[in-house]
Protein backbone atom coordinates (compact mmCIF):
# COMPACT_ATOMS: atom_id res chain seq x y z
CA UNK A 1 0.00 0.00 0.00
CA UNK A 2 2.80 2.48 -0.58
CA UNK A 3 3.58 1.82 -4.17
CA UNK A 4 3.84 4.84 -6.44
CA UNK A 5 1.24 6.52 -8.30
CA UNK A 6 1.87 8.38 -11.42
CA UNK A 7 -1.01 11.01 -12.32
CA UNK A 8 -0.51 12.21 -15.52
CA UNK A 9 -2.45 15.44 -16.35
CA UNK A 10 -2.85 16.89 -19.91
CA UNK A 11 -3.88 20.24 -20.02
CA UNK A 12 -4.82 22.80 -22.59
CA UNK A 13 -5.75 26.79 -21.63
CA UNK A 14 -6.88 25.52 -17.85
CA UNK A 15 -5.15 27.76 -16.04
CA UNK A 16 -8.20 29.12 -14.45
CA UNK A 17 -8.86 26.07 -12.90
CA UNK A 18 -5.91 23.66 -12.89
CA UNK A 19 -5.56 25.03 -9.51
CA UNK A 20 -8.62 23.81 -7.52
CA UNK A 21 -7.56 19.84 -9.46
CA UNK A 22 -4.06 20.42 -8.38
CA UNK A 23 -5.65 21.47 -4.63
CA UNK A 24 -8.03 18.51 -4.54
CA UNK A 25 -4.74 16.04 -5.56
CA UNK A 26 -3.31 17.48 -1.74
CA UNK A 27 -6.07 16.42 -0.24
CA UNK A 28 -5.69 13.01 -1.31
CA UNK A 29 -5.50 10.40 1.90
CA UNK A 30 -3.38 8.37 -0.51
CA UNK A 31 0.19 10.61 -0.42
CA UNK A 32 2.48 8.64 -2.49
CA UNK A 33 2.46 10.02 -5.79
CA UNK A 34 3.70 11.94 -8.56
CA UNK A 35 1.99 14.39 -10.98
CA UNK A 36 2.96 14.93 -14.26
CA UNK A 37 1.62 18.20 -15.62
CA UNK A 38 1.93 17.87 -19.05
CA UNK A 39 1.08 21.80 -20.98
CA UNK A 40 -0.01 21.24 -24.60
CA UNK A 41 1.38 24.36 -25.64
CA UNK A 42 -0.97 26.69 -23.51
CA UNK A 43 -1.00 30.57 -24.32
CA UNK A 44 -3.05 31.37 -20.75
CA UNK A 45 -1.46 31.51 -17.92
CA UNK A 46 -1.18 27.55 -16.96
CA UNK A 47 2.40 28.05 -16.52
CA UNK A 48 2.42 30.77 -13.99
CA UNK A 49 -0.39 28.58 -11.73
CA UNK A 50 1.30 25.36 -12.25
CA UNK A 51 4.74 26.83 -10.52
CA UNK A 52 3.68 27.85 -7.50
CA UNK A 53 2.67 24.47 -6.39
CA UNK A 54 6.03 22.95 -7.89
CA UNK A 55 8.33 24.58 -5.76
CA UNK A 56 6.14 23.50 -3.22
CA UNK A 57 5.69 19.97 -3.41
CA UNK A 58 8.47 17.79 -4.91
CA UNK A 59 5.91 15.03 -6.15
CA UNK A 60 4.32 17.95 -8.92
CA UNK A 61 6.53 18.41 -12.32
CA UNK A 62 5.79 20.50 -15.26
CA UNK A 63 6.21 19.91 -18.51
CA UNK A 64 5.66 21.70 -22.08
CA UNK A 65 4.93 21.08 -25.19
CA UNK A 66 4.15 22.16 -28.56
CA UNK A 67 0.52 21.98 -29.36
CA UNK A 68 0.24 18.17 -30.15
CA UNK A 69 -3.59 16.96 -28.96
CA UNK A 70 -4.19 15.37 -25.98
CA UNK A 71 -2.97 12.01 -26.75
CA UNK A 72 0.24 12.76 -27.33
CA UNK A 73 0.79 14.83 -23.83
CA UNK A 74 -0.50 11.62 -22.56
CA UNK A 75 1.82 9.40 -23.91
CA UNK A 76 4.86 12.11 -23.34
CA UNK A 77 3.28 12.22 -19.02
CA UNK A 78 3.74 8.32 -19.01
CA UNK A 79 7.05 8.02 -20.51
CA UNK A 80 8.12 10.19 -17.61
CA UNK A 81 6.32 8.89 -15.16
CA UNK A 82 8.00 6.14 -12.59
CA UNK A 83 5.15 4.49 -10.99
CA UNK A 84 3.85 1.28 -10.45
CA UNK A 85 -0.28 2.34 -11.00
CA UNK A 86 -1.03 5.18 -13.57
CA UNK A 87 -3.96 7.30 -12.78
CA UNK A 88 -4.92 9.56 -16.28
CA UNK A 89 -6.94 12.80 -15.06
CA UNK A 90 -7.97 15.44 -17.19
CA UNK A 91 -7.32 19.05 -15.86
CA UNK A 92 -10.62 20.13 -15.00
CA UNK A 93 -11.48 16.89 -13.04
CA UNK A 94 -11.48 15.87 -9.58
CA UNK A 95 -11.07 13.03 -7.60
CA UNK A 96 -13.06 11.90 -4.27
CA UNK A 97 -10.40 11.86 -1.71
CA UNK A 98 -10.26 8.42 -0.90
CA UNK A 99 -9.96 7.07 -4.57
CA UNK A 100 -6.72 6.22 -5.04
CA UNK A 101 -6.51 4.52 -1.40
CA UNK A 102 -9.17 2.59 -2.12
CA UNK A 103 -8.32 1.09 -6.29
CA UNK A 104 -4.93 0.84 -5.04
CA UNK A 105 -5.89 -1.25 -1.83
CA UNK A 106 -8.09 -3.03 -4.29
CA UNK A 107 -5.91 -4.04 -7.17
CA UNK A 108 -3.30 -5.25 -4.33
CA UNK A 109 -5.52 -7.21 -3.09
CA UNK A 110 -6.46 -8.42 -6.92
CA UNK A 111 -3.08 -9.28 -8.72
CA UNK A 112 -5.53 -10.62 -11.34
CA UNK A 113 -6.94 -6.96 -12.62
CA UNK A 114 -4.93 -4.94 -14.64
CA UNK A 115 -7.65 -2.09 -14.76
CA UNK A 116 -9.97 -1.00 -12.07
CA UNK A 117 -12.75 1.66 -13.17
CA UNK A 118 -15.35 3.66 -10.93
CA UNK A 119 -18.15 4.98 -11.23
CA UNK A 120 -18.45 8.89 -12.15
CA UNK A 121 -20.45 12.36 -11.48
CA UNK A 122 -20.79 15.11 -13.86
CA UNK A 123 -21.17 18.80 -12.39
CA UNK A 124 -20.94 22.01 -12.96
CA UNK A 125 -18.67 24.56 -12.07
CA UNK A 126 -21.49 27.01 -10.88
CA UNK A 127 -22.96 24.10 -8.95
CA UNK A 128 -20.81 21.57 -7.24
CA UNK A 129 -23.15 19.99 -4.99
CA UNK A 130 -25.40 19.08 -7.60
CA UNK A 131 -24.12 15.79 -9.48
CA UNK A 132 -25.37 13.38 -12.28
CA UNK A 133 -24.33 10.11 -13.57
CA UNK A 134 -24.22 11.57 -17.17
CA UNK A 135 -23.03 14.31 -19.39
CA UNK A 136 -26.52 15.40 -21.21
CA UNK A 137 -27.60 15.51 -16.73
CA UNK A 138 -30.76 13.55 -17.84
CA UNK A 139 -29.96 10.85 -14.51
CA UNK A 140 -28.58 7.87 -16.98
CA UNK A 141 -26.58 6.13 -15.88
CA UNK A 142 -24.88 4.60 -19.10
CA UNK A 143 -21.49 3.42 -17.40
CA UNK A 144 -21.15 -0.87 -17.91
CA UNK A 145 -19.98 -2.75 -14.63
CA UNK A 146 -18.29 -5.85 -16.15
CA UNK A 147 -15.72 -8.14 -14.65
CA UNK A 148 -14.18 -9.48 -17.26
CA UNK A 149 -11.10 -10.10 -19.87
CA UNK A 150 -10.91 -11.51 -23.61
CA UNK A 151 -13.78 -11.54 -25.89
CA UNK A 152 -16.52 -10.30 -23.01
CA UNK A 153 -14.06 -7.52 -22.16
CA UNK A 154 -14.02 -6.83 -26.28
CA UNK A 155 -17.28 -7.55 -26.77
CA UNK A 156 -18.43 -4.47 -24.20
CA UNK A 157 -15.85 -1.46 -25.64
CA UNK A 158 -17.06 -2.53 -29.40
CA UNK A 159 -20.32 -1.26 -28.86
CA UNK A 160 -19.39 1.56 -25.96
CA UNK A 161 -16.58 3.21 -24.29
CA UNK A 162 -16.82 1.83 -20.63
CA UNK A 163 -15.16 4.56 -18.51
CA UNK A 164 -14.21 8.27 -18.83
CA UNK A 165 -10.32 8.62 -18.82
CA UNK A 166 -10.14 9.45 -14.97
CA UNK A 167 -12.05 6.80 -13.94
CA UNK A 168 -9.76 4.16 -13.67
CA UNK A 169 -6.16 3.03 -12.02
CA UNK A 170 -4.30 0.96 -13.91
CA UNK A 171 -1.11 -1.36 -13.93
CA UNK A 172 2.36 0.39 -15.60
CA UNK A 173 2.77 -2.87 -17.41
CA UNK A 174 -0.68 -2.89 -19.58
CA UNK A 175 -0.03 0.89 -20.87
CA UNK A 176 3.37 -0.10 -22.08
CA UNK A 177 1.70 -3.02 -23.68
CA UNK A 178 -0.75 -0.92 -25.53
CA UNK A 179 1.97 1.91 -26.23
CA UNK A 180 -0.34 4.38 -25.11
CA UNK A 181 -2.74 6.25 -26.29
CA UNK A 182 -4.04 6.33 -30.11
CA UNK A 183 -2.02 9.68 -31.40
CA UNK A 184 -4.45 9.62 -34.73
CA UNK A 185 -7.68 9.08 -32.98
CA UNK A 186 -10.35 12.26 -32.72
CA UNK A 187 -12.85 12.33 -29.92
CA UNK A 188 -12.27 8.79 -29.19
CA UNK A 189 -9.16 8.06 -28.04
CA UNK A 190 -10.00 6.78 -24.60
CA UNK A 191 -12.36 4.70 -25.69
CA UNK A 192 -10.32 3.44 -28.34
CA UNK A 193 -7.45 3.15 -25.88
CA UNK A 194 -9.36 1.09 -23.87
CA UNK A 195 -10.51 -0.82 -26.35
CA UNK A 196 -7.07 -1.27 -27.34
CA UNK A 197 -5.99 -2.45 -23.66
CA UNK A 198 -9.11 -5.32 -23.72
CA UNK A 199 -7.43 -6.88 -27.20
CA UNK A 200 -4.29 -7.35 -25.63
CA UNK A 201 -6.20 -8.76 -22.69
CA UNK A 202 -6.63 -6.79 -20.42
CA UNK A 203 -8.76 -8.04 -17.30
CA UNK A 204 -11.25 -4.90 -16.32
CA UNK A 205 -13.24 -4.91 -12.90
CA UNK A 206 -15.54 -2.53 -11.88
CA UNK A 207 -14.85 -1.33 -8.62
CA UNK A 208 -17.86 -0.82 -6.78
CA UNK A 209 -17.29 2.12 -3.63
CA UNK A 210 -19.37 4.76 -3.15
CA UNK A 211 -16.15 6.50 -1.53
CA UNK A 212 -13.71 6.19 -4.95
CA UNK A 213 -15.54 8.23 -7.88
CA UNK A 214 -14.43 10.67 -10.33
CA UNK A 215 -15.89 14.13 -10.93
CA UNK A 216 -15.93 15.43 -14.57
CA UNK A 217 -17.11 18.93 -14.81
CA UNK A 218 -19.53 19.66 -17.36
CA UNK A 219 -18.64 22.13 -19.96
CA UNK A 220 -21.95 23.07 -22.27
CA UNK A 221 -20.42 25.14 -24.78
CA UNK A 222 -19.31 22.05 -26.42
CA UNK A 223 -22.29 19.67 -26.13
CA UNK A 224 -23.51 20.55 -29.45
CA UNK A 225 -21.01 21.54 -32.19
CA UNK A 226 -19.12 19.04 -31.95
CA UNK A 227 -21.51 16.23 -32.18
CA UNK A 228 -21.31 15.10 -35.65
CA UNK A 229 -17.14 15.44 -35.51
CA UNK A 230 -17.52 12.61 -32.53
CA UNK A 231 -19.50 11.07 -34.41
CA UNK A 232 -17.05 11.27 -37.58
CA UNK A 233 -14.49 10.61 -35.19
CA UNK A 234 -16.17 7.13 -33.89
CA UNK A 235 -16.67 5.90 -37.62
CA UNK A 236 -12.96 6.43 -38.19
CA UNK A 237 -12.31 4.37 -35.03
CA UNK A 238 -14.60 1.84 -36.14
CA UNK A 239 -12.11 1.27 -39.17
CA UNK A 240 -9.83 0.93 -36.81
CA UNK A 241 -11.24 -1.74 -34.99
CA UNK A 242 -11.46 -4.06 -38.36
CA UNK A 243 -7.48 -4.68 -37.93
CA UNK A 244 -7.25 -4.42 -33.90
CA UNK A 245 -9.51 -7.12 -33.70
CA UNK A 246 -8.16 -9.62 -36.76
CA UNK A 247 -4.60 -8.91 -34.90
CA UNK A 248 -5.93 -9.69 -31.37
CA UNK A 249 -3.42 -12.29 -29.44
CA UNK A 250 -5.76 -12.93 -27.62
CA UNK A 251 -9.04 -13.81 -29.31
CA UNK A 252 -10.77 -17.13 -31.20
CA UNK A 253 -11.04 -16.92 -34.79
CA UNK A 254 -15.08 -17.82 -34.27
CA UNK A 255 -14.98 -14.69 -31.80
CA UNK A 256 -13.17 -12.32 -34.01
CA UNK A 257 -15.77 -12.75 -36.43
CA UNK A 258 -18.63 -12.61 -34.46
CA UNK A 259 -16.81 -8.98 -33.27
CA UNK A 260 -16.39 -8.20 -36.54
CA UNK A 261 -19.67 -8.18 -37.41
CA UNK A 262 -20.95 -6.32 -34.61
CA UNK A 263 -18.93 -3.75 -35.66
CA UNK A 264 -20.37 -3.59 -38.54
CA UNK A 265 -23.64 -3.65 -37.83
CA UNK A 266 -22.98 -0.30 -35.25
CA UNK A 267 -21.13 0.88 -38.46
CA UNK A 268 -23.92 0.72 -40.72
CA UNK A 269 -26.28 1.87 -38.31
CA UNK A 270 -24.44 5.22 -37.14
CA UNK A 271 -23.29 6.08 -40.48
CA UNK A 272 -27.24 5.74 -41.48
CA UNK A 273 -28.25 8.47 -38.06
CA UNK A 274 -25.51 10.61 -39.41
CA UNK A 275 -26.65 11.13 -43.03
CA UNK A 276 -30.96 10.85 -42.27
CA UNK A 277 -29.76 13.97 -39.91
CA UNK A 278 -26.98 15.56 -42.37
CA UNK A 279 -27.84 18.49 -44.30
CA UNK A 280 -27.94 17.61 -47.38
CA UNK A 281 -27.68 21.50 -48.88
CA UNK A 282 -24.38 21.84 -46.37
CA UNK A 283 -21.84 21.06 -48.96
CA UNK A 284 -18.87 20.95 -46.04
CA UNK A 285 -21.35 17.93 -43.97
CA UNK A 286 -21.63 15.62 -47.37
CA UNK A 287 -18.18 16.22 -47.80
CA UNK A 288 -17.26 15.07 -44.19
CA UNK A 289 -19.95 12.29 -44.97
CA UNK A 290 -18.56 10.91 -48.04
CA UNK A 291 -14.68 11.07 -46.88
CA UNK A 292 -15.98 8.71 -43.88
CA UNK A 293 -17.38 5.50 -46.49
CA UNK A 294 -17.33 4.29 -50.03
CA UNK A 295 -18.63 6.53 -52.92
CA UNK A 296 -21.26 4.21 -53.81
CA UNK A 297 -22.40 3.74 -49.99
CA UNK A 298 -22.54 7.60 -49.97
CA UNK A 299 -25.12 7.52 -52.91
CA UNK A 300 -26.85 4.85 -51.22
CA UNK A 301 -27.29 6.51 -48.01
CA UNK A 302 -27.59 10.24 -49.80
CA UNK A 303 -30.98 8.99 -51.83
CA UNK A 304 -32.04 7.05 -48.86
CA UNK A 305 -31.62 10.39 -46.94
CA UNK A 306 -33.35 12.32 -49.46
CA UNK A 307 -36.17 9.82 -49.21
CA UNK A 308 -36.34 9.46 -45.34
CA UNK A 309 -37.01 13.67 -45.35
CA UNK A 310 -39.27 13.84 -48.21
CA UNK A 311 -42.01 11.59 -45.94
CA UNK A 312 -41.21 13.15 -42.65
CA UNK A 313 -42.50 17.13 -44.89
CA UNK A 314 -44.78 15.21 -46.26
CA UNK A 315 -46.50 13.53 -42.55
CA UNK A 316 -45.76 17.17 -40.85
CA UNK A 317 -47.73 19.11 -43.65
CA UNK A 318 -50.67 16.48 -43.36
């Protein structure tokens, strides 16, 4: 119970409040770690916030970068990091205090588990005290509890990420098995970096304790433009997952194909939401549309489209 931690925080133009997550990581009851503060290139004033608390406290380092995404200041926090359990936090989250205790007691007591995940609240910065179990604050709770490794483990992440990134602890050795995070992926890459961890087999527990949660503030301006990249983002991944899974060391031949065509059944069936909700006079949206499949799928879908909105005028002018 006195192993090292390695935190390993990403951050992007948070210096306004990369010092109440840097505060809350004091509070911790678990005290031996490390944070790796790694600045994406920020123009704010990150730098200036950050310094105070390293020449404070030994454990906090700072490191720049040029503007690279988020994946990459990952990757560059974990190849400096020295510690036996990796905990990824963004820089506008928070952990309960007694979460890293608590996984840590949990996966020493579980030398079978290379990833424990939590469960999560959303809130917002106006109002801490009020909480939700997802990001649209409708009280869903879509997070999946499994236990689990191999082609159940798969099976989950190929229809759904399972955790958000500061959920879980995990074992040094199953990120340097994966090499990290996904440098090419857009708006998915901790899903597809867990994905990624449950090919190689990874064994994933949920870790059920009220006490060891992560809080993910809520940040609205972005809950709507950037819908259809995600989505754009998730069909690329989806290509991705084609080759992941026909590599997979770890996997049956009768499983990878039953995988495979789940994934492309979810394929089909986002890439049909997208264009029925495209608009099809927005010239930059068909092009997104028709870079993300086949030309002749794109003419499918683009009549289909056509077709789908043509009823729906013609039922609301009935």
């Amino acid at each position: 119970m006195n192993k090292l931690v390695s935190i390993i925080i990403p951050t992007y133009n948070y210096g306004f409040i990369i010092e109440e997550t840097l505060n809350n990581l004091l509070e911790q009851s678990y005290q031996n770690w490390e944070a790796i503060i790694i600045d994406d290139g920020s123009p704010d004033n990150t730098g200036e916030v950050v310094k105070k608390f390293v020449k404070t406290d030994s454990r906090i380092s700072y490191v720049v970068q040029p503007n690279s995404g988020v994946s990459v200041a990952r990757n560059h926090g974990f190849k400096k990091s020295k510690g036996e359990y990796i905990q990824f936090l963004d820089a506008d989250d928070l952990l309960s205090k007694d979460k890293l205790m608590l996984q840590i007691a949990f996966l020493e007591a579980n030398p079978e588990v290379d990833i424990a995940y939590t469960d999560h609240l959303y809130f917002e910065t106006e109002r801490p005290d009020v909480t939700y179990p997802d990001y649209e604050m409708n009280h869903h709770n879509w997070l999946p509890k499994i236990n689990a490794k191999g082609y159940e483990a798969v099976n989950t992440l190929i229809y759904s990420n399972i955790a958000v990134v500061s959920s879980p602890v995990l074992r040094r050795a199953i990120v340097e098995k994966v090499k990290g995070f996904p440098e090419l992926s857009n708006y998915t890459e901790d899903w597809e970096f867990w994905f990624l961890c449950a090919i190689y087999g990874a064994h994933y527990c949920f870790f059920d304790n009220d006490a060891a949660r992560t809080l993910i503030r809520i940040h609205h301006k972005n809950t709507s433009k950037n819908i259809q990249i995600m989505q754009a983002g998730e069909l690329q991944f989806r290509k991705r997952i084609v080759k992941a899974v026909q590599d997979s060391p770890v996997l049956s031949d009768p499983e990878k194909e039953k995988l495979l065509e789940r994934n492309a059944a979810s394929t089909q069936k986002l890439y049909k939401y997208m264009m029925y909700h495209a608009n099809l006079l927005d010239l930059s949206q068909l092009k997104i549309l028709h870079s993300l499949t086949s030309t002749k799928t794109f003419i499918s879908y683009y009549f289909k489209s056509l077709n789908f909105k043509r009823k729906n005028l013609f039922k609301k002018s009935r």
